[in-house]
N, C-alpha and C. Protein backbone atom coordinates (compact mmCIF):
# COMPACT_ATOMS: atom_id res chain seq x y z
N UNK A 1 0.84 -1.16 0.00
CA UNK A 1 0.00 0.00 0.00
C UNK A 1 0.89 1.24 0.00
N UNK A 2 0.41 2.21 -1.05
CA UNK A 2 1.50 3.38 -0.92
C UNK A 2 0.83 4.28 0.17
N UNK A 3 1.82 5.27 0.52
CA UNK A 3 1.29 6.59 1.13
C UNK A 3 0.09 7.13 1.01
N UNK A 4 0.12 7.71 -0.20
CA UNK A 4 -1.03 8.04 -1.02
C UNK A 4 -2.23 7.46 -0.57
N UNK A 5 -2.39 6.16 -0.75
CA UNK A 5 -3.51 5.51 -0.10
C UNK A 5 -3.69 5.15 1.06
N UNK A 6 -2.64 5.65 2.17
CA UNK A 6 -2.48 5.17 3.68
C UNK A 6 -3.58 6.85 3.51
N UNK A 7 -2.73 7.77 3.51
CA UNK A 7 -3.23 8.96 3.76
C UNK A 7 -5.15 9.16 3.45
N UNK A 8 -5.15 8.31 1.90
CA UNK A 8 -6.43 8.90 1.57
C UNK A 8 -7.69 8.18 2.94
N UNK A 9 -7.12 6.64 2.66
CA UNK A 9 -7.91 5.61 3.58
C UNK A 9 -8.25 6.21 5.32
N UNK A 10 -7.27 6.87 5.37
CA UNK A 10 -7.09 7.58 6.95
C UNK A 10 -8.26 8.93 7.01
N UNK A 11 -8.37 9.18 6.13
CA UNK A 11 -9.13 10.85 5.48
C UNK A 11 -10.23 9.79 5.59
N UNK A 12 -10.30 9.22 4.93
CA UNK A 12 -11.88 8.77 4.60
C UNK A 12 -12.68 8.27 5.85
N UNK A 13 -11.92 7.39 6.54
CA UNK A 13 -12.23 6.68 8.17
C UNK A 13 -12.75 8.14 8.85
N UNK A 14 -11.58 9.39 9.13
CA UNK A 14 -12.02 10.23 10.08
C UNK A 14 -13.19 10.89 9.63
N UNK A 15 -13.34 10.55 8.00
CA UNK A 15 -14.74 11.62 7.06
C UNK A 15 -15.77 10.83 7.50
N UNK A 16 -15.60 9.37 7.72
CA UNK A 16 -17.10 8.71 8.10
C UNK A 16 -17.11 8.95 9.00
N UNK A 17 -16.42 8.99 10.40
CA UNK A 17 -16.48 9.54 11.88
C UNK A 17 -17.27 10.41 11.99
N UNK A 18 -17.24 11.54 11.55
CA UNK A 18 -17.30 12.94 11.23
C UNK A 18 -18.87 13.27 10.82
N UNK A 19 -19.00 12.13 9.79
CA UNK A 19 -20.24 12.40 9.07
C UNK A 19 -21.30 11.39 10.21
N UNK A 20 -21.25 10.34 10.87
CA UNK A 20 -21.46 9.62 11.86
C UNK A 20 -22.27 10.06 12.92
N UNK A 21 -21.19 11.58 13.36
CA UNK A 21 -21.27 12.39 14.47
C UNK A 21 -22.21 13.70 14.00
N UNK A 22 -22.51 13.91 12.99
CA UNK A 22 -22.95 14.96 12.48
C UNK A 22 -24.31 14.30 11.95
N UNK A 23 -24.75 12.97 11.21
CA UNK A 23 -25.97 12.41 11.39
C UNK A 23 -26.58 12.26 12.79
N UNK A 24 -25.95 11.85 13.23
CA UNK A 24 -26.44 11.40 14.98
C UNK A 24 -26.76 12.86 15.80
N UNK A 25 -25.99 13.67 15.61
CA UNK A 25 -26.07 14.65 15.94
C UNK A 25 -27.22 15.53 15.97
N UNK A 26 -27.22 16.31 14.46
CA UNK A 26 -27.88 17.12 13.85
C UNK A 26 -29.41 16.44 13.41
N UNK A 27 -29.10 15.24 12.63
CA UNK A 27 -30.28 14.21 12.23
C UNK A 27 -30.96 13.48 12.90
N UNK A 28 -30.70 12.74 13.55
CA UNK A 28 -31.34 11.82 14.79
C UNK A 28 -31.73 12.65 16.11
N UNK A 29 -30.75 14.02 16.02
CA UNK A 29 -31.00 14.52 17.61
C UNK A 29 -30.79 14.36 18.72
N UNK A 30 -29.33 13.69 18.65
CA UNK A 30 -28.63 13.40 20.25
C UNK A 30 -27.92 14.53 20.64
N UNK A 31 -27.53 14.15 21.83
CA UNK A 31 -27.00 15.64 22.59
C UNK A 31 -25.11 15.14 22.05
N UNK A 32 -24.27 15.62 22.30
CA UNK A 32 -23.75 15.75 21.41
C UNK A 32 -22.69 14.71 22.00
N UNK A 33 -23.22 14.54 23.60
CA UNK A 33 -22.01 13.18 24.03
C UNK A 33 -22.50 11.94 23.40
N UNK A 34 -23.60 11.51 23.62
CA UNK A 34 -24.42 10.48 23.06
C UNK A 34 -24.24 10.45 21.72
N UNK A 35 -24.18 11.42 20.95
CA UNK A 35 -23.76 11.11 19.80
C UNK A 35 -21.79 10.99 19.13
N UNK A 36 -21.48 11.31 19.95
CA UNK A 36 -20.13 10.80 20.17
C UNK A 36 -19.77 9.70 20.20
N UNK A 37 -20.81 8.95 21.09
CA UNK A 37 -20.45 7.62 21.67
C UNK A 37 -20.46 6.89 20.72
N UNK A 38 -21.94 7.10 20.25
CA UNK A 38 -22.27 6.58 19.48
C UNK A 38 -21.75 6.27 17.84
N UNK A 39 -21.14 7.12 17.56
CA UNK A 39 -20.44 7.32 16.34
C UNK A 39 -18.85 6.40 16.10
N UNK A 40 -18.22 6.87 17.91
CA UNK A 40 -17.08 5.91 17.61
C UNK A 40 -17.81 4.62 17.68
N UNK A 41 -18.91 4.22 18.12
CA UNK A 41 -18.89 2.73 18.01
C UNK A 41 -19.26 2.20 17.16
N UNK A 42 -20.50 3.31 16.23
CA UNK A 42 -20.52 2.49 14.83
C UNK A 42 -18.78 2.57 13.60
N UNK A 43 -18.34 3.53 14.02
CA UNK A 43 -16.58 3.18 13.30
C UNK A 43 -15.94 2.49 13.62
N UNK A 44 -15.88 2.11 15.15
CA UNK A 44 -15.30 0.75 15.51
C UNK A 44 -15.67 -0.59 14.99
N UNK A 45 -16.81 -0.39 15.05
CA UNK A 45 -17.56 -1.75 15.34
C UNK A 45 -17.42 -2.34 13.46
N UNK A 46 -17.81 -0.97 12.37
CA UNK A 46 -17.56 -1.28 11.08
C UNK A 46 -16.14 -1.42 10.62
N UNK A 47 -15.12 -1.02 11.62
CA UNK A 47 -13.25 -1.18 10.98
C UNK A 47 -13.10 -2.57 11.56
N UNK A 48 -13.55 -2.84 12.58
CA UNK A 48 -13.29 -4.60 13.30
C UNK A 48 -13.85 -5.48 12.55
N UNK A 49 -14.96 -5.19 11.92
CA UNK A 49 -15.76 -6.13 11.10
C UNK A 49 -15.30 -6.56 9.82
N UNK A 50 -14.95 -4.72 9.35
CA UNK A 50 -13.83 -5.05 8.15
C UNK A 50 -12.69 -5.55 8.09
N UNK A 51 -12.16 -5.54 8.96
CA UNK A 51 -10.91 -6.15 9.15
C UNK A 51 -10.93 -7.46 9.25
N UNK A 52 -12.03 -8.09 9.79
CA UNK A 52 -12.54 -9.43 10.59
C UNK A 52 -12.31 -10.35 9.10
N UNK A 53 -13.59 -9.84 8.21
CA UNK A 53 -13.78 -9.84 7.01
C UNK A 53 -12.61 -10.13 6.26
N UNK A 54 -12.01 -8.72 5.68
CA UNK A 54 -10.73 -8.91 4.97
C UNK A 54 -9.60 -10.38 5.13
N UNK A 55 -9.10 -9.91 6.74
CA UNK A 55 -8.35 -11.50 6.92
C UNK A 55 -9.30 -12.82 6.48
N UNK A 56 -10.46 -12.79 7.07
CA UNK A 56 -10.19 -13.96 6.38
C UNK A 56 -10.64 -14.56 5.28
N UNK A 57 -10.82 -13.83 4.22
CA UNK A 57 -11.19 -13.50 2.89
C UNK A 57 -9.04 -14.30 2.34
N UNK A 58 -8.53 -13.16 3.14
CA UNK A 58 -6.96 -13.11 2.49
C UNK A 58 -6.56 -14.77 3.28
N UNK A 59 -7.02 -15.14 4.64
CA UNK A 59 -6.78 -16.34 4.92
C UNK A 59 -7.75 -17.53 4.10
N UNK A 60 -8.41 -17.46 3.70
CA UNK A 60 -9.40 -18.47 3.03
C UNK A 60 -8.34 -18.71 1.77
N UNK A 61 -8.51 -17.46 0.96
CA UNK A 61 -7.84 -17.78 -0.53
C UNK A 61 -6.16 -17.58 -0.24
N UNK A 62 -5.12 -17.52 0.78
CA UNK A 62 -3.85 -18.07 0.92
C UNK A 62 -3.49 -16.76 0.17
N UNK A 63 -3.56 -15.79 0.32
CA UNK A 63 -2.95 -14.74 -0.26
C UNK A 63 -2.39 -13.66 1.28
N UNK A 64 -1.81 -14.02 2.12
CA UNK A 64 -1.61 -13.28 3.22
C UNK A 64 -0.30 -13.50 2.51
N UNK A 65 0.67 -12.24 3.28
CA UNK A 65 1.78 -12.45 3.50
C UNK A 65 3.17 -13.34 3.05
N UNK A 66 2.60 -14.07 4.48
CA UNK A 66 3.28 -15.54 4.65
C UNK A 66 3.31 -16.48 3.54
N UNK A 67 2.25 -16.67 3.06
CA UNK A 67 1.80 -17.78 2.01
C UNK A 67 2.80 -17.18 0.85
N UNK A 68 2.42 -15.80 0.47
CA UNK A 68 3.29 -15.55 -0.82
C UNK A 68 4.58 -15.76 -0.65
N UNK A 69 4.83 -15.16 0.33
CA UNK A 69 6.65 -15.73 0.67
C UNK A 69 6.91 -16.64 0.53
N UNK A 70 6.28 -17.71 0.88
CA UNK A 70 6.52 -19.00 0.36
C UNK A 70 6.22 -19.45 -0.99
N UNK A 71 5.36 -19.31 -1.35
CA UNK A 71 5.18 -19.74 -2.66
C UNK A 71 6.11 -19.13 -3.30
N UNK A 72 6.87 -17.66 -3.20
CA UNK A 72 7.65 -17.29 -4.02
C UNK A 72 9.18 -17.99 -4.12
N UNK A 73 9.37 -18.59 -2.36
CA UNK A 73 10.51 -19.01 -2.25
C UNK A 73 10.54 -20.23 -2.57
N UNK A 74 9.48 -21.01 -2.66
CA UNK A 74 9.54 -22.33 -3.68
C UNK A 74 9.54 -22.13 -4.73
N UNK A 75 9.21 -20.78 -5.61
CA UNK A 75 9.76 -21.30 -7.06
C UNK A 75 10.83 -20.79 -7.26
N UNK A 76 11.47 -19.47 -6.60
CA UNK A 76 13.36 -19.32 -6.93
C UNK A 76 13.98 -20.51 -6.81
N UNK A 77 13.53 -21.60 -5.48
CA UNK A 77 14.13 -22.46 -5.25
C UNK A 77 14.29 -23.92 -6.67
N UNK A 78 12.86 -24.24 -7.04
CA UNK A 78 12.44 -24.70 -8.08
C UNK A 78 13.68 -24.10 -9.21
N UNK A 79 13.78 -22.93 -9.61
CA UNK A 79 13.70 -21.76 -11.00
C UNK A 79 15.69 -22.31 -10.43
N UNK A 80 16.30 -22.58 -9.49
CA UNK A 80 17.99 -21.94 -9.20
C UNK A 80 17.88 -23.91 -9.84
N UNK A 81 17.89 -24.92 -9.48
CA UNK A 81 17.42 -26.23 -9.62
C UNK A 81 17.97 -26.61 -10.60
N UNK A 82 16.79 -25.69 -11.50
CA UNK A 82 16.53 -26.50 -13.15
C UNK A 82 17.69 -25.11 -13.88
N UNK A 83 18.31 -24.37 -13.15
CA UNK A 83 19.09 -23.43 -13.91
C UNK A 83 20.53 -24.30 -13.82
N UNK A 84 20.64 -24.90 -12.34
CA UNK A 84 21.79 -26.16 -12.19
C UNK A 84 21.80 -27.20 -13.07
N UNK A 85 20.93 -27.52 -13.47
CA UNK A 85 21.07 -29.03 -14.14
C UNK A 85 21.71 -28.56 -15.62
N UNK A 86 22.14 -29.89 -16.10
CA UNK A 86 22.85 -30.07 -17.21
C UNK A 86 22.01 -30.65 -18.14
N UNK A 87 21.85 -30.05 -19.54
CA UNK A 87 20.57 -30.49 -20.93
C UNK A 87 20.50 -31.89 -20.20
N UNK A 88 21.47 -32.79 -20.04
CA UNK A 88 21.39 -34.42 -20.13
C UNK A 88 20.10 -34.15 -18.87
N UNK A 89 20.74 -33.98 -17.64
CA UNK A 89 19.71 -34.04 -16.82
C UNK A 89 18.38 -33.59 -16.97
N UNK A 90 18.21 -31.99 -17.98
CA UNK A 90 16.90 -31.35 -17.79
C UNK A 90 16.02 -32.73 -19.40
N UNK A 91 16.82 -33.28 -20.38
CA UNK A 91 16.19 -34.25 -21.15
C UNK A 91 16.00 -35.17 -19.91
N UNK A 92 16.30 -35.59 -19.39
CA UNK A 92 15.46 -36.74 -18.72
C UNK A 92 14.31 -36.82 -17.33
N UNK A 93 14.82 -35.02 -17.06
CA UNK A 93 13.83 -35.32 -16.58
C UNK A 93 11.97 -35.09 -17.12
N UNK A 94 12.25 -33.93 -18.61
CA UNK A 94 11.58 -33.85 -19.26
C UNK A 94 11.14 -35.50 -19.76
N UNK A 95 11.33 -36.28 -20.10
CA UNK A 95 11.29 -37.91 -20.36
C UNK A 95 10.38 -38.37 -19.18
N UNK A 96 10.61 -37.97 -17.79
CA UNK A 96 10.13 -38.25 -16.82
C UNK A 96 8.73 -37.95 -16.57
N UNK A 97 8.47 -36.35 -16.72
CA UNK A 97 7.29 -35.84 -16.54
C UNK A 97 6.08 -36.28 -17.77
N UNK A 98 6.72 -36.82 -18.95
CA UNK A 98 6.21 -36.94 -20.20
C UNK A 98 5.47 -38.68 -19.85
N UNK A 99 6.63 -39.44 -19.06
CA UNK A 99 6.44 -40.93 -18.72
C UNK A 99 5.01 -40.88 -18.08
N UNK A 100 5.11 -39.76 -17.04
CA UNK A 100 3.76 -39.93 -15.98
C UNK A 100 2.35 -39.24 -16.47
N UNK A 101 2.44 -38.38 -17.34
CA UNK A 101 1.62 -37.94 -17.64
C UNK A 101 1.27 -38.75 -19.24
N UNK A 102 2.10 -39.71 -19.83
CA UNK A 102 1.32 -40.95 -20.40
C UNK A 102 0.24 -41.75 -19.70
N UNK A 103 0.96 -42.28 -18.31
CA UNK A 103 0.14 -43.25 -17.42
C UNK A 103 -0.79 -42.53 -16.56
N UNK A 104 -0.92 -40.98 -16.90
CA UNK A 104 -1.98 -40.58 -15.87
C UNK A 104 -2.98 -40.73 -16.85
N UNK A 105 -3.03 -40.68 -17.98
CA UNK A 105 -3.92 -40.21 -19.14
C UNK A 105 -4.37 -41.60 -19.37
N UNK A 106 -3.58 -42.75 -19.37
CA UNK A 106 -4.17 -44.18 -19.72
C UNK A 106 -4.78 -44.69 -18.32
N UNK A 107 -4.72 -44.05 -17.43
CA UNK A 107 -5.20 -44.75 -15.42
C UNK A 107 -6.66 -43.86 -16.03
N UNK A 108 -6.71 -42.84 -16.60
CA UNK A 108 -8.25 -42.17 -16.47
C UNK A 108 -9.00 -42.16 -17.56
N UNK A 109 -8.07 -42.93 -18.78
CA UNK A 109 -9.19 -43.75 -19.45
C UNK A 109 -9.51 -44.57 -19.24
């Protein structure tokens, strides 16, 4: 996330606060502690939820963090491998993957 969008996202949170406190306020007709209260808790209660949400949206589909790091560091690891091997080795093992995916194709006919 750049700046740019830390900053805007931060603007926008204190603009719903704001606007929250100023419905409750002015619109509904609370006195102005009550509508205070009330305002941080519907912003709380909607950033916890979102947040609640988000993770595990990003934990369901494995896109946190962690996961990419790994997945990324298994394929440099994969990608340094097959940059080591020698044609003889990368022909056979090409021979190899070609062997199994004959007999996967004849097991599922």
């Amino acid at each position: 996330m750049r700046r740019l969008d830390v900053l805007l996202f931060s603007a926008a949170v204190f603009g719903v606060g704001g606007l929250a406190y100023a419905i409750l306020l002015f619109g509904v007709g609370m006195d102005s502690t009550q509508a205070g209260i009330w305002s941080q808790v519907v912003l709380v209660g909607v950033g916890v939820m979102a947040w609640v949400f988000s993770y595990l949206f990003r934990a369901f589909t494995q896109t946190m963090t962690y996961n990419q790091q790994l997945v990324d560091y298994e394929d440099a690891v994969l990608q340094k491998r097959l940059d080591e091997m020698s044609p003889e080795e990368l022909a056979e093992l090409q021979a190899e993957v070609e062997a199994e995916r004959a007999a996967q194709e004849t097991a599922e006919s």
